[in-house]
Protein backbone atom coordinates (compact mmCIF):
# COMPACT_ATOMS: atom_id res chain seq x y z
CA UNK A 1 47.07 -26.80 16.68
CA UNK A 2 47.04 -28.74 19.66
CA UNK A 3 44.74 -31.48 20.59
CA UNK A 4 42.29 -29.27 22.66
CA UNK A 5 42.42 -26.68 20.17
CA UNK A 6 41.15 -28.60 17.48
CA UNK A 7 38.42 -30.46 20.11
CA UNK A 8 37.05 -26.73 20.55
CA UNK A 9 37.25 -26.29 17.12
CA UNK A 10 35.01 -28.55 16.05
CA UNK A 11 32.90 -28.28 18.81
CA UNK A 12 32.24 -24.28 17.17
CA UNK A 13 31.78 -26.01 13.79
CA UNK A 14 29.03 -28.14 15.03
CA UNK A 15 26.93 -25.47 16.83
CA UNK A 16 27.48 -22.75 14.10
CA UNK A 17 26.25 -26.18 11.70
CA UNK A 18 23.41 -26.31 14.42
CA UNK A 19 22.22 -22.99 14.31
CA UNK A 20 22.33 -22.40 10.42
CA UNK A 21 19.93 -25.45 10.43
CA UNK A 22 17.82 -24.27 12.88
CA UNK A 23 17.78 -20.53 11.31
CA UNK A 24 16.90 -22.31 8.29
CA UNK A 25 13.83 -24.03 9.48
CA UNK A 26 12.35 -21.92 11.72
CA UNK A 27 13.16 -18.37 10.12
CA UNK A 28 11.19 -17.70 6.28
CA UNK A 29 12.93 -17.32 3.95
CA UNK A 30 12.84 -17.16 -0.33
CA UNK A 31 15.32 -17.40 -3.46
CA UNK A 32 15.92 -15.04 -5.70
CA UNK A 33 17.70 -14.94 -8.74
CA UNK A 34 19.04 -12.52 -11.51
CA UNK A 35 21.10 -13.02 -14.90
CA UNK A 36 23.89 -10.23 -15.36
CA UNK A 37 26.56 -8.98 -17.56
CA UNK A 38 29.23 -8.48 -15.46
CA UNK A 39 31.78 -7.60 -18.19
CA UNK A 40 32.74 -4.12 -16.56
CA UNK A 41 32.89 -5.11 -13.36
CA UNK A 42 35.50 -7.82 -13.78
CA UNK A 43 37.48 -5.03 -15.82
CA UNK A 44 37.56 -2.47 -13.39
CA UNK A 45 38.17 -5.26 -10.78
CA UNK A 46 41.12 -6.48 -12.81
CA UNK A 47 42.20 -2.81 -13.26
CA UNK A 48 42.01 -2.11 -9.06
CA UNK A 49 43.62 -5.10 -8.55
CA UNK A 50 46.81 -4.32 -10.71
CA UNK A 51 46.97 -1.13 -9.13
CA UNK A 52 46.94 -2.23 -5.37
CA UNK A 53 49.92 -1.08 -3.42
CA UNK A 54 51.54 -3.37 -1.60
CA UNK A 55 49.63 -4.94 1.54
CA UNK A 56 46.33 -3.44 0.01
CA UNK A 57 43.46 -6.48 -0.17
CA UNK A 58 42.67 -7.79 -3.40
CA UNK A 59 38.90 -6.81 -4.28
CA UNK A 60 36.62 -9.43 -4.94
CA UNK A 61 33.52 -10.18 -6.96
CA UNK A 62 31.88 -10.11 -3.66
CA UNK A 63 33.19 -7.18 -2.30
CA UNK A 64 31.28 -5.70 -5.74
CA UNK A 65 28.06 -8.09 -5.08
CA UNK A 66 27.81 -6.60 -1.34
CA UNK A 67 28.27 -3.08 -2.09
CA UNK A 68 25.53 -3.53 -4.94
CA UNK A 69 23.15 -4.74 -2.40
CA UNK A 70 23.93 -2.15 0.24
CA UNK A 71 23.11 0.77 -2.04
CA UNK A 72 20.23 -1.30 -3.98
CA UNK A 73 18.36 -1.90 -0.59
CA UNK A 74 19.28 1.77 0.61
CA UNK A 75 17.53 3.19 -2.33
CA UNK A 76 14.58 1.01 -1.88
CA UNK A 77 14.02 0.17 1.27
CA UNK A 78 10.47 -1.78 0.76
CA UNK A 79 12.53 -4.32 -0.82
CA UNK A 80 13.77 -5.16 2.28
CA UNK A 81 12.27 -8.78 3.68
CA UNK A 82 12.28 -7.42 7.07
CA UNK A 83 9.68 -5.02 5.54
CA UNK A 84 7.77 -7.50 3.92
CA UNK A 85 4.19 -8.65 4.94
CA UNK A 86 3.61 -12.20 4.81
């Protein structure tokens, strides 16, 4: 990486910094939290993994975590925040 390249680099670090902040503070927004068992998961994870051909991804805990919430929020939609009433 060249001296320019890592200028513009940085310069895309700071405004992507810039507009998370500015998401953050002018967007609402709420935690949530949940305890699970993830036992199975991290078997069959460790079972897909080891039988991956060659080239295939590996398949993360967060590939699980995103599909969970893409089916959870398609089978109940008013959870949705964009359907939310404050």
């Amino acid at each position: 990486m060249n001296l320019i390249e890592a200028f513009l680099a940085e310069h895309c670090f700071k405004i992507t910094g810039a507009r998370l902040v500015e998401s953050k503070q002018s967007i609402p927004h709420y935690y949530l939290s949940v305890a699970c068992c993830v036992d199975k998961m991290s078997d069959l994870r460790a079972r897909i993994n080891d039988n991956r051909k060659d080239g295939e991804p590996k398949v993360s805990v967060n590939d699980f975590v995103l599909k969970a919430c893409a089916v959870a929020l398609r089978k109940v939609r008013n959870s949705s925040s964009s359907t939310y009433k404050f």
